[in-house]
N, C-alpha and C. Protein backbone atom coordinates (compact mmCIF):
# COMPACT_ATOMS: atom_id res chain seq x y z
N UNK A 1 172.06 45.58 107.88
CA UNK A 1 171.39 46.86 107.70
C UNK A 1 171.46 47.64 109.02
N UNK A 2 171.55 48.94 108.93
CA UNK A 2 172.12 49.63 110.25
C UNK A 2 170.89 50.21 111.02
N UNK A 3 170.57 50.28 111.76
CA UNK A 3 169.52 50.68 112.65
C UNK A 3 168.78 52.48 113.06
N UNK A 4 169.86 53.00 111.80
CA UNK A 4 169.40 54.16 112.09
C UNK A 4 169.10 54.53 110.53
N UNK A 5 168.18 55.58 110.14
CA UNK A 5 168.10 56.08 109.05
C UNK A 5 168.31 58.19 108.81
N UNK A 6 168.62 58.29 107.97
CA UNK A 6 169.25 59.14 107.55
C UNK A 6 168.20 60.03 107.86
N UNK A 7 168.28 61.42 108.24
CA UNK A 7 167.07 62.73 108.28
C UNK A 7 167.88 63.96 107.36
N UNK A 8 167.38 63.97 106.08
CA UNK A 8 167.96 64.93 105.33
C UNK A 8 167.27 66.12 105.75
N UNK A 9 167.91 67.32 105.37
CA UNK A 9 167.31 68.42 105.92
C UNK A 9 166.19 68.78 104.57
N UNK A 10 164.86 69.53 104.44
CA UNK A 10 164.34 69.72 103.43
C UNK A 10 165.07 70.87 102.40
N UNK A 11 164.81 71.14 100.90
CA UNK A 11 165.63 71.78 100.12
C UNK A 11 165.10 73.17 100.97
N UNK A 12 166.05 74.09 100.26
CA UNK A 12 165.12 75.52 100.55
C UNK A 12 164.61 75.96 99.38
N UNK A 13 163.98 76.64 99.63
CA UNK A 13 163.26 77.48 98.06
C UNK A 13 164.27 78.55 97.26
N UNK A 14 164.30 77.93 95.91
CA UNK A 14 165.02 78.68 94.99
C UNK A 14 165.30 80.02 95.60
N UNK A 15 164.29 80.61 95.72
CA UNK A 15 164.40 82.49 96.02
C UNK A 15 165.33 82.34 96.67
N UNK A 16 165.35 81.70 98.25
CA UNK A 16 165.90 81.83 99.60
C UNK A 16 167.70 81.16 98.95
N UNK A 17 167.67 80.48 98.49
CA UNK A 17 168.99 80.12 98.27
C UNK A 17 169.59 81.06 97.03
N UNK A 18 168.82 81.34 96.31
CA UNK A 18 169.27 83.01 95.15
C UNK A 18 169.94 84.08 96.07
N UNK A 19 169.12 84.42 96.94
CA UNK A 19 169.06 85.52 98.06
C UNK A 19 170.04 85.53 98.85
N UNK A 20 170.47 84.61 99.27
CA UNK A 20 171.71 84.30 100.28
C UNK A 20 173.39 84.29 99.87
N UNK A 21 172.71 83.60 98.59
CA UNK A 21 173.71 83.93 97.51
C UNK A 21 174.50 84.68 97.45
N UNK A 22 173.46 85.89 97.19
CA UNK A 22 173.84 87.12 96.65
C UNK A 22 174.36 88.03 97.92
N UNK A 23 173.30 88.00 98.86
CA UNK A 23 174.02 88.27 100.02
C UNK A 23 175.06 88.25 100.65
N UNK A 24 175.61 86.86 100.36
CA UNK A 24 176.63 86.75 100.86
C UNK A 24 178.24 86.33 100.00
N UNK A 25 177.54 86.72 98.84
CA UNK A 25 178.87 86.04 97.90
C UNK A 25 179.75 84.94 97.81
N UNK A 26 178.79 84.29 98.28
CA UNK A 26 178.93 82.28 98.58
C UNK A 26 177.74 81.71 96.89
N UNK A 27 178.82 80.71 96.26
CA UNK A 27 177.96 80.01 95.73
C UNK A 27 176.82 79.07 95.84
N UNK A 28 175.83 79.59 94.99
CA UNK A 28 174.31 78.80 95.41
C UNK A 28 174.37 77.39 95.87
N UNK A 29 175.38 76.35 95.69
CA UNK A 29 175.49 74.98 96.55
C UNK A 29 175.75 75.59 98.10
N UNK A 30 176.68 76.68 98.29
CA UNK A 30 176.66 76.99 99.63
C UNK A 30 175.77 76.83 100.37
N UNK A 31 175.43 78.45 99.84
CA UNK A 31 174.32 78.58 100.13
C UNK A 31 172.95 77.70 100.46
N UNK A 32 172.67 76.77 99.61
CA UNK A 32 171.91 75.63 99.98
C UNK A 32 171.86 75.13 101.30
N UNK A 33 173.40 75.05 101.66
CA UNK A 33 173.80 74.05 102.47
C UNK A 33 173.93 74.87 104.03
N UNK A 34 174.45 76.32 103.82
CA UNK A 34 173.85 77.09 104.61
C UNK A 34 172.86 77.36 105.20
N UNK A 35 171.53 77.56 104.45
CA UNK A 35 170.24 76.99 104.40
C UNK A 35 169.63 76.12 105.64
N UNK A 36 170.26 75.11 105.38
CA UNK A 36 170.13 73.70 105.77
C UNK A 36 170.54 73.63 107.01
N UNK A 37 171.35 74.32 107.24
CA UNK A 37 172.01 74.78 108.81
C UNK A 37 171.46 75.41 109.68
N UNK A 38 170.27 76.26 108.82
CA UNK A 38 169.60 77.40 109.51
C UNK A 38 170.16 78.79 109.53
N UNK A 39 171.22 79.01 109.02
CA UNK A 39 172.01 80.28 108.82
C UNK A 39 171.56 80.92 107.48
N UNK A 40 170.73 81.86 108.12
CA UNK A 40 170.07 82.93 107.26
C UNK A 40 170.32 84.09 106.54
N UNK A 41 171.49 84.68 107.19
CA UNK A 41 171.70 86.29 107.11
C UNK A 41 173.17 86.22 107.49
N UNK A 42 173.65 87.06 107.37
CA UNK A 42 174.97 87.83 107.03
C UNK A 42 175.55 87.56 108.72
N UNK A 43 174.68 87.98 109.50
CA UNK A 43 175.28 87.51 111.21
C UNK A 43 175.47 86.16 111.25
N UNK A 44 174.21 85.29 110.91
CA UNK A 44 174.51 83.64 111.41
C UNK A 44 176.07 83.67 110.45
N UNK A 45 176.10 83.47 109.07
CA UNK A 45 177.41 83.36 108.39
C UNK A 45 178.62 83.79 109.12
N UNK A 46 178.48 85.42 109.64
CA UNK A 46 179.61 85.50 110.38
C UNK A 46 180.12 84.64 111.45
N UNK A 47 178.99 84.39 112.40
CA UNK A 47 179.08 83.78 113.11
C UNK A 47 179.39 81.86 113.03
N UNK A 48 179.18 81.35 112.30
CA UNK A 48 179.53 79.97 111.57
C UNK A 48 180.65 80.31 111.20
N UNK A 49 181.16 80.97 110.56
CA UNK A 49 182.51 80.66 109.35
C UNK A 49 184.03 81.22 110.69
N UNK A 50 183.46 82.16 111.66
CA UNK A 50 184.34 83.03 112.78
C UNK A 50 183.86 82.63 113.68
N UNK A 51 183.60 81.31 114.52
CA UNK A 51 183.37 81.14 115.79
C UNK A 51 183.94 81.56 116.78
N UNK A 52 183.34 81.74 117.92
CA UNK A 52 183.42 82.57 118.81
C UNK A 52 183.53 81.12 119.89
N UNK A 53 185.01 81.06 120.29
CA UNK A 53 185.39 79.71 121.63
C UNK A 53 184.61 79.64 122.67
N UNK A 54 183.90 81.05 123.46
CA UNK A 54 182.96 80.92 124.64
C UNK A 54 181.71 80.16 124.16
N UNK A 55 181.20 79.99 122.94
CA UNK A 55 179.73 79.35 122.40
C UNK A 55 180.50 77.81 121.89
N UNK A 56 181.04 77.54 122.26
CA UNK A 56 181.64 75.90 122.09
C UNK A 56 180.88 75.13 123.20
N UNK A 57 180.47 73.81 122.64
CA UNK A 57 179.91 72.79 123.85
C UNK A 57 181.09 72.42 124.62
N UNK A 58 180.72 71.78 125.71
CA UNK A 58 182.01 71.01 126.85
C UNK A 58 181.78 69.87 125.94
N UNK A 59 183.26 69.26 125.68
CA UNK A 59 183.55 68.14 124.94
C UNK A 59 182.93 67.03 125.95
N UNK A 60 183.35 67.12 126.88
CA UNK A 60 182.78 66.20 127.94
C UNK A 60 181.58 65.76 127.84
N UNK A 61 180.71 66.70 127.72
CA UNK A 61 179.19 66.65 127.67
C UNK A 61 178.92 65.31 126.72
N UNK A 62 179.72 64.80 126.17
CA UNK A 62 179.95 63.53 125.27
C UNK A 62 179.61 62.26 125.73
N UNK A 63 179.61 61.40 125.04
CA UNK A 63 179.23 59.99 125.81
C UNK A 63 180.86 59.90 126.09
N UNK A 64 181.20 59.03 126.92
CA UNK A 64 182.17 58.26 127.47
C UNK A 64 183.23 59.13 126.66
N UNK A 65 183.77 60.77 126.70
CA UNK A 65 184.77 61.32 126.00
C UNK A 65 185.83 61.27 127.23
N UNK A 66 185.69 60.60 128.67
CA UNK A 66 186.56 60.58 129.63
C UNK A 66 187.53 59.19 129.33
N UNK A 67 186.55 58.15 128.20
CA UNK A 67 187.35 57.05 128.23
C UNK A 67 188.12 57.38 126.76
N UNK A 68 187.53 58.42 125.89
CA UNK A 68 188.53 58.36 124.75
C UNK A 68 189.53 59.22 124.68
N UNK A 69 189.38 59.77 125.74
CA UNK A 69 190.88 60.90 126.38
C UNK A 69 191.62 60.01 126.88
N UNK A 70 191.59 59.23 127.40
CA UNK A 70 192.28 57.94 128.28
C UNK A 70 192.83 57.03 126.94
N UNK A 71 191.81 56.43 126.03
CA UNK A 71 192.70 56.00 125.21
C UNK A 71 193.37 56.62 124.43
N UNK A 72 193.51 57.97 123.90
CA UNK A 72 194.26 58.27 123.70
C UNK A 72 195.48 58.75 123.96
N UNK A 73 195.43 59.52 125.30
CA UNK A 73 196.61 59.60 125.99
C UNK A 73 197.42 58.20 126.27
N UNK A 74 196.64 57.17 126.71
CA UNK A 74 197.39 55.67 126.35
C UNK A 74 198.17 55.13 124.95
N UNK A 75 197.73 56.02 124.36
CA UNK A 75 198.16 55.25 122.68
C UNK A 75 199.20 56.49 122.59
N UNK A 76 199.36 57.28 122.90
CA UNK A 76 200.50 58.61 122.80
C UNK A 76 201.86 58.44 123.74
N UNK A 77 201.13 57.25 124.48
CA UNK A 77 202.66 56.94 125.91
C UNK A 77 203.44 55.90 125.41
């Protein structure tokens, strides 16, 4: 048994996932799932679906991503 357990996000309310819907001409599972992301409105969407490269994390910032650059560049030689 694995040591971590799952944190689902809570549903949103019918309205709010109707609403977004429609807003955004994404089907209501999207939308849900949009929701769930915290992307509310027509900007967050733009902004999720058209990312913008300067708002990217440093890959680095990773656990040990200096040793899986290494193995991979090892497995590519």
């Amino acid at each position: 048994m694995t040591q971590y357990q799952w944190q689902l996000a809570p549903q949103p309310a019918a309205a709010d996932e109707h609403a977004l819907s429609e807003t955004l001409g994404v089907p209501p599972f999207l939308a849900t799932l949009l929701l769930q992301r915290g992307i509310n409105d027509q900007a967050d969407y733009d902004a999720f679906v058209h990312p913008d490269t300067s708002r990217l994390h440093d890959p680095f910032a990773l656990h040990d991503m200096d040793k899986a650059v290494a193995r991979i560049l090892k497995a590519i030689e």
